[in-house]
Protein backbone atom coordinates (compact mmCIF):
# COMPACT_ATOMS: atom_id res chain seq x y z
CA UNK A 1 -66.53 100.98 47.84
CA UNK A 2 -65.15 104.43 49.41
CA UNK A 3 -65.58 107.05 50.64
CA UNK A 4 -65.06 110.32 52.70
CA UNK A 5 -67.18 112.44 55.18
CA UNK A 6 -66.37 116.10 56.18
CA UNK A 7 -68.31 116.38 59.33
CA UNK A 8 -68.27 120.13 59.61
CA UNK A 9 -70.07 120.44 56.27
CA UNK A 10 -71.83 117.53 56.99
CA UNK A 11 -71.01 116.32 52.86
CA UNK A 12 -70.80 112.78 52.45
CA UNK A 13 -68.94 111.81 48.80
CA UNK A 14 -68.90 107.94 47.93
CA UNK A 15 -66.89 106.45 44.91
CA UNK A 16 -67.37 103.17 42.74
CA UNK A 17 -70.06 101.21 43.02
CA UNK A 18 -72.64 103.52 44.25
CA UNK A 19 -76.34 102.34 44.69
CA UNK A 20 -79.46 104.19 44.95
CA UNK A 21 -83.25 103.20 45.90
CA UNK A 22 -86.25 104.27 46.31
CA UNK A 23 -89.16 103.14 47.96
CA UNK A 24 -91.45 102.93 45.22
CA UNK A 25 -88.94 100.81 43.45
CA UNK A 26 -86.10 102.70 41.11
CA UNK A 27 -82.81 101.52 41.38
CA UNK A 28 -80.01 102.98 40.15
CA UNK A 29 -76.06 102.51 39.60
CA UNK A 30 -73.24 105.15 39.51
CA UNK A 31 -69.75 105.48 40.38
CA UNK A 32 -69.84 108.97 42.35
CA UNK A 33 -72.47 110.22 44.50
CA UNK A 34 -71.65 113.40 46.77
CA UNK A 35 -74.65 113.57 49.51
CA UNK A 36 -75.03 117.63 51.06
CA UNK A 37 -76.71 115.90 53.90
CA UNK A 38 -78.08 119.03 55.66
CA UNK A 39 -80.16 119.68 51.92
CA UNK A 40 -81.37 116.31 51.36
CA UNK A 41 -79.51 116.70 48.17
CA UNK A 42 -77.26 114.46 46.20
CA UNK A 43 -74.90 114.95 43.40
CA UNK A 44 -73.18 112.52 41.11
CA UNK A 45 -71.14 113.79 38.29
CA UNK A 46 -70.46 110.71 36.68
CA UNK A 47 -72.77 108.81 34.45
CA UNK A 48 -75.59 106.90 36.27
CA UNK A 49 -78.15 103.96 34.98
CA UNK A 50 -81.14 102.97 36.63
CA UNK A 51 -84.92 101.65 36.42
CA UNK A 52 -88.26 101.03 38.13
CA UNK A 53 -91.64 100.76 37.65
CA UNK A 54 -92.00 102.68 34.65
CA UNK A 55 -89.16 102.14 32.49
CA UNK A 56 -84.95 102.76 32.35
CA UNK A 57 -82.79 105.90 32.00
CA UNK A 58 -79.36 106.84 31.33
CA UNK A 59 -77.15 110.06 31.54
CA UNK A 60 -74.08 111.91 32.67
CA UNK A 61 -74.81 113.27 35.49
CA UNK A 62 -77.91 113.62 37.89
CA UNK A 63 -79.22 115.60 40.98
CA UNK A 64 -81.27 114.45 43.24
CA UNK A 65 -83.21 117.57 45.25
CA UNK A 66 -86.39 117.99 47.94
CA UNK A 67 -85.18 114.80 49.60
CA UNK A 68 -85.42 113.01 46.79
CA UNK A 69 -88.83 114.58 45.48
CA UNK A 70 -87.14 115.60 42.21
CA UNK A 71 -84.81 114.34 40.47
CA UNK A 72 -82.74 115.71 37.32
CA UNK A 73 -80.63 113.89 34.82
CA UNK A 74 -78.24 116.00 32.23
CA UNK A 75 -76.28 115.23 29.57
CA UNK A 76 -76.96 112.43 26.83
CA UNK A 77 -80.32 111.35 28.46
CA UNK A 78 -81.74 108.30 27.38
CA UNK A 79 -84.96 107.21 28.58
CA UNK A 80 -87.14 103.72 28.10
CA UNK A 81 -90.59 104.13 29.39
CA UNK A 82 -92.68 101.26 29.39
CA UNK A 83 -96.31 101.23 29.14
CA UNK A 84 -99.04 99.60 30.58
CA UNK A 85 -100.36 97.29 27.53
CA UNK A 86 -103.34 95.51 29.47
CA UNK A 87 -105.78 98.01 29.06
CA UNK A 88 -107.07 98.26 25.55
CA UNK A 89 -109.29 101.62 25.68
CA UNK A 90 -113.11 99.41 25.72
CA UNK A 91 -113.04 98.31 29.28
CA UNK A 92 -111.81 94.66 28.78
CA UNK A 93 -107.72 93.42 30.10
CA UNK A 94 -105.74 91.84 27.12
């Protein structure tokens, strides 16, 4: 919902409300993101929610690095992965 950008060091910080996507389909929700725009690097030091493909996670704080190659979460982690159940092991879908 706001936000400020210092255009000499090229830092973009956004407050409430702050979405993430990917293209391969993870969203996530947080209320600070901080963008270093000349790394391809965010920061959000508040807690942040999300999910995709594979399942849901939860923590304090996350770091998003290599243009979003790798990302890190810290602090109370909590992770749901969800597994593919239609495969049972002998060849034939449930």
């Amino acid at each position: 919902q706001t936000g400020t950008f210092d255009p000499a060091t090229r830092i973009l910080d956004l407050y409430s409300d702050v979405n993430l996507s990917t293209d391969n389909g993870y969203s996530f929700a947080s209320e600070h993101a901080r963008i270093y725009l000349r790394e391809e690097r965010v920061v959000g030091e508040m807690p942040v929610s999300g999910a995709g493909p594979v399942g849901a996670i939860s923590a304090d704080r996350y770091e998003i690095r290599e243009g979003g190659d790798l990302v890190i979460f810290e602090g109370n982690v909590h992770a749901r992965l969800v597994q593919n159940r239609t495969a049972t092991g002998d060849g034939e879908d449930q």
